[in-house]
C-alpha atoms as a PDB file:
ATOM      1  CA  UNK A   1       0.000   0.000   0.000  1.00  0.00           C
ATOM      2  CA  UNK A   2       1.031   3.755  -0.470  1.00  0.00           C
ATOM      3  CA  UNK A   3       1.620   6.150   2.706  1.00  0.00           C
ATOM      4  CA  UNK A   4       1.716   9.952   2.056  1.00  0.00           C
ATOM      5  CA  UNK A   5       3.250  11.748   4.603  1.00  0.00           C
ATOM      6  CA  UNK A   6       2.366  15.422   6.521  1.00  0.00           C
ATOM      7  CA  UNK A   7       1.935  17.438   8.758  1.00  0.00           C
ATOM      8  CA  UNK A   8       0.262  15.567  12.037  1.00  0.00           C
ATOM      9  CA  UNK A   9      -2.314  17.841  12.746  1.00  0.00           C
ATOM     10  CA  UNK A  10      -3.996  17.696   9.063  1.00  0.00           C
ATOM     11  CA  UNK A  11      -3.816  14.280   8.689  1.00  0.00           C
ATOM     12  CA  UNK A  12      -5.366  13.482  12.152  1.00  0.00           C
ATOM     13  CA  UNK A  13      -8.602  15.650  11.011  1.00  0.00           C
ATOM     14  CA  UNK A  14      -8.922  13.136   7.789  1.00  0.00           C
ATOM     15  CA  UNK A  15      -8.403  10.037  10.271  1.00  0.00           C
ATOM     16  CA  UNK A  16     -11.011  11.722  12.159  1.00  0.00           C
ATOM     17  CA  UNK A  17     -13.347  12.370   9.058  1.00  0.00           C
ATOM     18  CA  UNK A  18     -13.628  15.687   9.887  1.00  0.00           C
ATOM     19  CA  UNK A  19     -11.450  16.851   7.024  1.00  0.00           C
ATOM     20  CA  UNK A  20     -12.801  15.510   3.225  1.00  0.00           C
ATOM     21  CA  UNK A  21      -9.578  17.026   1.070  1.00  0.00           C
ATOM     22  CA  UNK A  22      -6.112  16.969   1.084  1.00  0.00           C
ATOM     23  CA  UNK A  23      -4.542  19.840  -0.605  1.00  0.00           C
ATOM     24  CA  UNK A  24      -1.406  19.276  -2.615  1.00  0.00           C
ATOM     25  CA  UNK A  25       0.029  21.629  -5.308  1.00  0.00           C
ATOM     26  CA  UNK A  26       0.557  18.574  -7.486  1.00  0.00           C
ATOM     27  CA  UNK A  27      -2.424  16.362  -9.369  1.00  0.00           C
ATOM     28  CA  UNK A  28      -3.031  12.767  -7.715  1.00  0.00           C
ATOM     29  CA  UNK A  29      -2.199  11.001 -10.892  1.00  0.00           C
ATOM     30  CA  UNK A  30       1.493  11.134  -9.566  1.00  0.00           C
ATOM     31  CA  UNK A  31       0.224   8.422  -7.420  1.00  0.00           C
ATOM     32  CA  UNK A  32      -2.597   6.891  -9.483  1.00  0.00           C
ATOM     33  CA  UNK A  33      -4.366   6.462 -12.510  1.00  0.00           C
ATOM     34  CA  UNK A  34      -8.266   6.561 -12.570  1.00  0.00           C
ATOM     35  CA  UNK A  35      -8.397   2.987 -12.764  1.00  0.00           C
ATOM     36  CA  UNK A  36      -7.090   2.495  -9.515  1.00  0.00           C
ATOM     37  CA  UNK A  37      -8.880   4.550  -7.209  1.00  0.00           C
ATOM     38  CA  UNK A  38     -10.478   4.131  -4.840  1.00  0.00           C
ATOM     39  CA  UNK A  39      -7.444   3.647  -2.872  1.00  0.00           C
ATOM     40  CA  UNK A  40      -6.180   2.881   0.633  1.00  0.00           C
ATOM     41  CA  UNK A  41      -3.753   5.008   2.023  1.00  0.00           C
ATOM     42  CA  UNK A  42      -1.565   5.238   4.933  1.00  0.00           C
ATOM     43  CA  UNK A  43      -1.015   8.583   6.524  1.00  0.00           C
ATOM     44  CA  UNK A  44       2.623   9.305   7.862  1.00  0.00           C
ATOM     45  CA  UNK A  45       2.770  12.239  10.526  1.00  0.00           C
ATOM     46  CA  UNK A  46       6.056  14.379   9.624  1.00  0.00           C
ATOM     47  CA  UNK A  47       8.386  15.053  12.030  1.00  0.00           C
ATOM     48  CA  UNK A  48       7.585  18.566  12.300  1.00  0.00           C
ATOM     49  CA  UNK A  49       4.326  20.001  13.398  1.00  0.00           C
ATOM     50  CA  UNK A  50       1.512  22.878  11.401  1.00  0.00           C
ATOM     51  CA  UNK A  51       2.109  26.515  12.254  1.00  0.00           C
ATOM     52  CA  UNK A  52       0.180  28.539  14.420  1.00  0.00           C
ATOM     53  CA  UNK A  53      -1.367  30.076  11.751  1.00  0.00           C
ATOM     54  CA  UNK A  54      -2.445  26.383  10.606  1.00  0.00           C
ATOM     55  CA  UNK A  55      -3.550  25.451  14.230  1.00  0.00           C
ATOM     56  CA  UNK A  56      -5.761  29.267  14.788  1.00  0.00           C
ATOM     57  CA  UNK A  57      -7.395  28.010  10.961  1.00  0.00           C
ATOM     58  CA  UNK A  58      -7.842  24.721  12.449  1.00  0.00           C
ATOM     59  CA  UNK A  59      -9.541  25.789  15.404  1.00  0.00           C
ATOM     60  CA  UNK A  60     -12.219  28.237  13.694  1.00  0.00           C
ATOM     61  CA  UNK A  61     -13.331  25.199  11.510  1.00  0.00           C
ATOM     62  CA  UNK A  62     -13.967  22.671  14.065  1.00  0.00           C
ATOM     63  CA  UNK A  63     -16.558  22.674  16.543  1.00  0.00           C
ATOM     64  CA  UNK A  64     -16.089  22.831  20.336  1.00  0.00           C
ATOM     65  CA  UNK A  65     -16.653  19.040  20.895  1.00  0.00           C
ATOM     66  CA  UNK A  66     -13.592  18.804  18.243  1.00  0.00           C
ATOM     67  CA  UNK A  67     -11.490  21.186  18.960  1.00  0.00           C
ATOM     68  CA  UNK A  68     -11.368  19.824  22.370  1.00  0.00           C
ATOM     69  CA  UNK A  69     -10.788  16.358  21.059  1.00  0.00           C
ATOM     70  CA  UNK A  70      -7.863  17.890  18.748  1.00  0.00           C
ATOM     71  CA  UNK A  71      -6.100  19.289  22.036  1.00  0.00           C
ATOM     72  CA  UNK A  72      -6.107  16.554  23.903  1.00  0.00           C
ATOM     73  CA  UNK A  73      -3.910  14.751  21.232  1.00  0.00           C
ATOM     74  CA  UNK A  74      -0.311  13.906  21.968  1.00  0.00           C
ATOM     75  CA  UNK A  75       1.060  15.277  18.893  1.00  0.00           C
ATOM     76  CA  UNK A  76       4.546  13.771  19.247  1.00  0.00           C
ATOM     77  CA  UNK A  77       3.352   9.976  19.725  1.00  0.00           C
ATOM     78  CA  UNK A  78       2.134  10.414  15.861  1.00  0.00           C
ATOM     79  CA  UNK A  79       5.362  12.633  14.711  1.00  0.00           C
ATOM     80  CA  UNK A  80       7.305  10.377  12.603  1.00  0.00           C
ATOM     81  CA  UNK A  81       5.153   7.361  12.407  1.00  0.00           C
ATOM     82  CA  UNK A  82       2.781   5.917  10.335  1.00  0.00           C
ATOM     83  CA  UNK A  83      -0.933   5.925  12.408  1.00  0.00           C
ATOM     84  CA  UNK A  84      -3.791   6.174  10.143  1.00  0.00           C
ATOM     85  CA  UNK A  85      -5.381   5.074   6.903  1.00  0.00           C
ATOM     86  CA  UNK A  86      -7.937   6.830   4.711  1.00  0.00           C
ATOM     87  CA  UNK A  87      -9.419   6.157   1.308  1.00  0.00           C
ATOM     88  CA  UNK A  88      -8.593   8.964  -1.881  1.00  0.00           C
ATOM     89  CA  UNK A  89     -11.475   8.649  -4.005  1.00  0.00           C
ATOM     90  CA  UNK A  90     -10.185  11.377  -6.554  1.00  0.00           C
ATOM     91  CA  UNK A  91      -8.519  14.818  -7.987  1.00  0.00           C
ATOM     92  CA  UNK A  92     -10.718  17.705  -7.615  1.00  0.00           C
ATOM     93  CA  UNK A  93      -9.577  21.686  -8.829  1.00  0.00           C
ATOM     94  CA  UNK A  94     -12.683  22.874  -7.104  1.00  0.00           C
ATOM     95  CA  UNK A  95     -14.750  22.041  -4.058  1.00  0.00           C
ATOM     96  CA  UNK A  96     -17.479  23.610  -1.515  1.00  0.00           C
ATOM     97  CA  UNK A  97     -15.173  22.662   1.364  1.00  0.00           C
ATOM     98  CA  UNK A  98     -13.990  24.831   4.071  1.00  0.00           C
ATOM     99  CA  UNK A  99     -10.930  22.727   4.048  1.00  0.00           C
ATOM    100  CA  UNK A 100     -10.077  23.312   0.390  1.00  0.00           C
ATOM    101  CA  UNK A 101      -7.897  25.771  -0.600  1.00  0.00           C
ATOM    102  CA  UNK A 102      -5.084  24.025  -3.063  1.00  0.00           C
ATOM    103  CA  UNK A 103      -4.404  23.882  -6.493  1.00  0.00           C
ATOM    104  CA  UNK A 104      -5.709  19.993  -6.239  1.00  0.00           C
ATOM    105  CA  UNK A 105      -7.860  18.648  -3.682  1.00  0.00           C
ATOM    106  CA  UNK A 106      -7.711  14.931  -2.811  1.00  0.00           C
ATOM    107  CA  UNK A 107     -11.043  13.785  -2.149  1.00  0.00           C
ATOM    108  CA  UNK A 108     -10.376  11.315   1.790  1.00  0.00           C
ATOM    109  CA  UNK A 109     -13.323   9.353   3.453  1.00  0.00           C
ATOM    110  CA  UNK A 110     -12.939   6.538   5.792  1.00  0.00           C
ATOM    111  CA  UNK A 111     -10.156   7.103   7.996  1.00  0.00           C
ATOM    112  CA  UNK A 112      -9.158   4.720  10.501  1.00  0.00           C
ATOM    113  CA  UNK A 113      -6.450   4.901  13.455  1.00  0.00           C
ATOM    114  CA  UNK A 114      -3.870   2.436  13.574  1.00  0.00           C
ATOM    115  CA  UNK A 115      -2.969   1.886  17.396  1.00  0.00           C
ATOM    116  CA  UNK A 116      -0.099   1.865  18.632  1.00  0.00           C
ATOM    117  CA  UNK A 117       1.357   4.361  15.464  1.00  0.00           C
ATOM    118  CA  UNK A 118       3.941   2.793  13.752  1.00  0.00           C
ATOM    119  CA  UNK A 119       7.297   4.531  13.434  1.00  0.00           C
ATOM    120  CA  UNK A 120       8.300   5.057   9.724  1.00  0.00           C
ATOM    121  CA  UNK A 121      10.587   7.404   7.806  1.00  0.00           C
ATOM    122  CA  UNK A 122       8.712   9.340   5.630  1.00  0.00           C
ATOM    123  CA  UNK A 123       9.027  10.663   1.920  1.00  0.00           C
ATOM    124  CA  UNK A 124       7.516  13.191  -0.277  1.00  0.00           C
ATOM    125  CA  UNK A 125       4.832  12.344  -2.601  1.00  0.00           C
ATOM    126  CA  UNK A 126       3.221   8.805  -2.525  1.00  0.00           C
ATOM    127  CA  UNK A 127       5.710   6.288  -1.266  1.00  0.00           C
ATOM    128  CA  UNK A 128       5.147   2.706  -0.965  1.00  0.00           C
ATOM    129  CA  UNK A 129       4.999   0.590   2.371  1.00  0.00           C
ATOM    130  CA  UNK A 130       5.749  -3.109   2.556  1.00  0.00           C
ATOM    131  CA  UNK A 131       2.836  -4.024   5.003  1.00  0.00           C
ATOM    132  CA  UNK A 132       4.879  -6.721   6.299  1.00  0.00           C
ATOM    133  CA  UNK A 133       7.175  -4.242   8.046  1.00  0.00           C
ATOM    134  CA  UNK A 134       3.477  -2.631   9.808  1.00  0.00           C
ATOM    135  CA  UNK A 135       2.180  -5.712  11.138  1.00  0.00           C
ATOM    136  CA  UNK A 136       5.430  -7.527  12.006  1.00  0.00           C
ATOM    137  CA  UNK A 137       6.696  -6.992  15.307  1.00  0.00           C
ATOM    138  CA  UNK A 138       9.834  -8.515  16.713  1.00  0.00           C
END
């Protein structure tokens, strides 16, 4: 399966489901071609974490129930691990979404934790993960 990795704090909102779009500056079909999507995901939480400015947007789109659920997150247990999977459905340019504001918007549904996070190095763009190396535990 293919992990895409960002910024912790983003990618926990699409785990959630309260986030439907991931915005990239670059088209999905770097990843996929039509044929294969839908498509399972992983989501890989970068090392580093979203800027204020990020986390004040963050806070005026989600309500208080989920605001209050996104600060009681330990933010470094997800930094550098894989701890989520989602589905990408498709490449949109525009969308009624308060959470889109790219050049391409990645259509996400059906997120899913994965407990306990598993650490991973990350990459940019789509990167492949040998399942195996999730599930196998010494």
């Amino acid at each position: 399966m293919k992990a895409l990795s960002g910024y912790a704090e983003w990618f926990w909102l699409m785990a959630k489901n309260y986030k439907d779009v991931e915005n990239r500056n670059w088209p999905l079909s770097r990843g996929f071609t039509l044929a294969q999507l839908p498509a399972r995901i992983y989501l890989h939480a970068s090392k580093t974490g979203a800027s204020r400015d990020e986390i004040d947007f963050i806070h005026k789109a989600l309500n208080d129930y989920q605001w209050n659920e996104f600060c009681e997150v330990e933010w470094d247990k997800l930094r550098g691990h894989i701890f989520a999977e989602i589905t990408v459905y498709g490449d949109v340019l525009e969308l009624d979404s308060p959470w889109f504001f790219g050049e391409h918007g990645f259509l996400v549904g059906e997120g899913k934790f994965i407990n306990p996070p598993i650490p991973y190095r990350g990459q940019l763009g789509f990167f492949p993960v040998d399942d195996k190396l999730l599930y196998v535990r010494g």
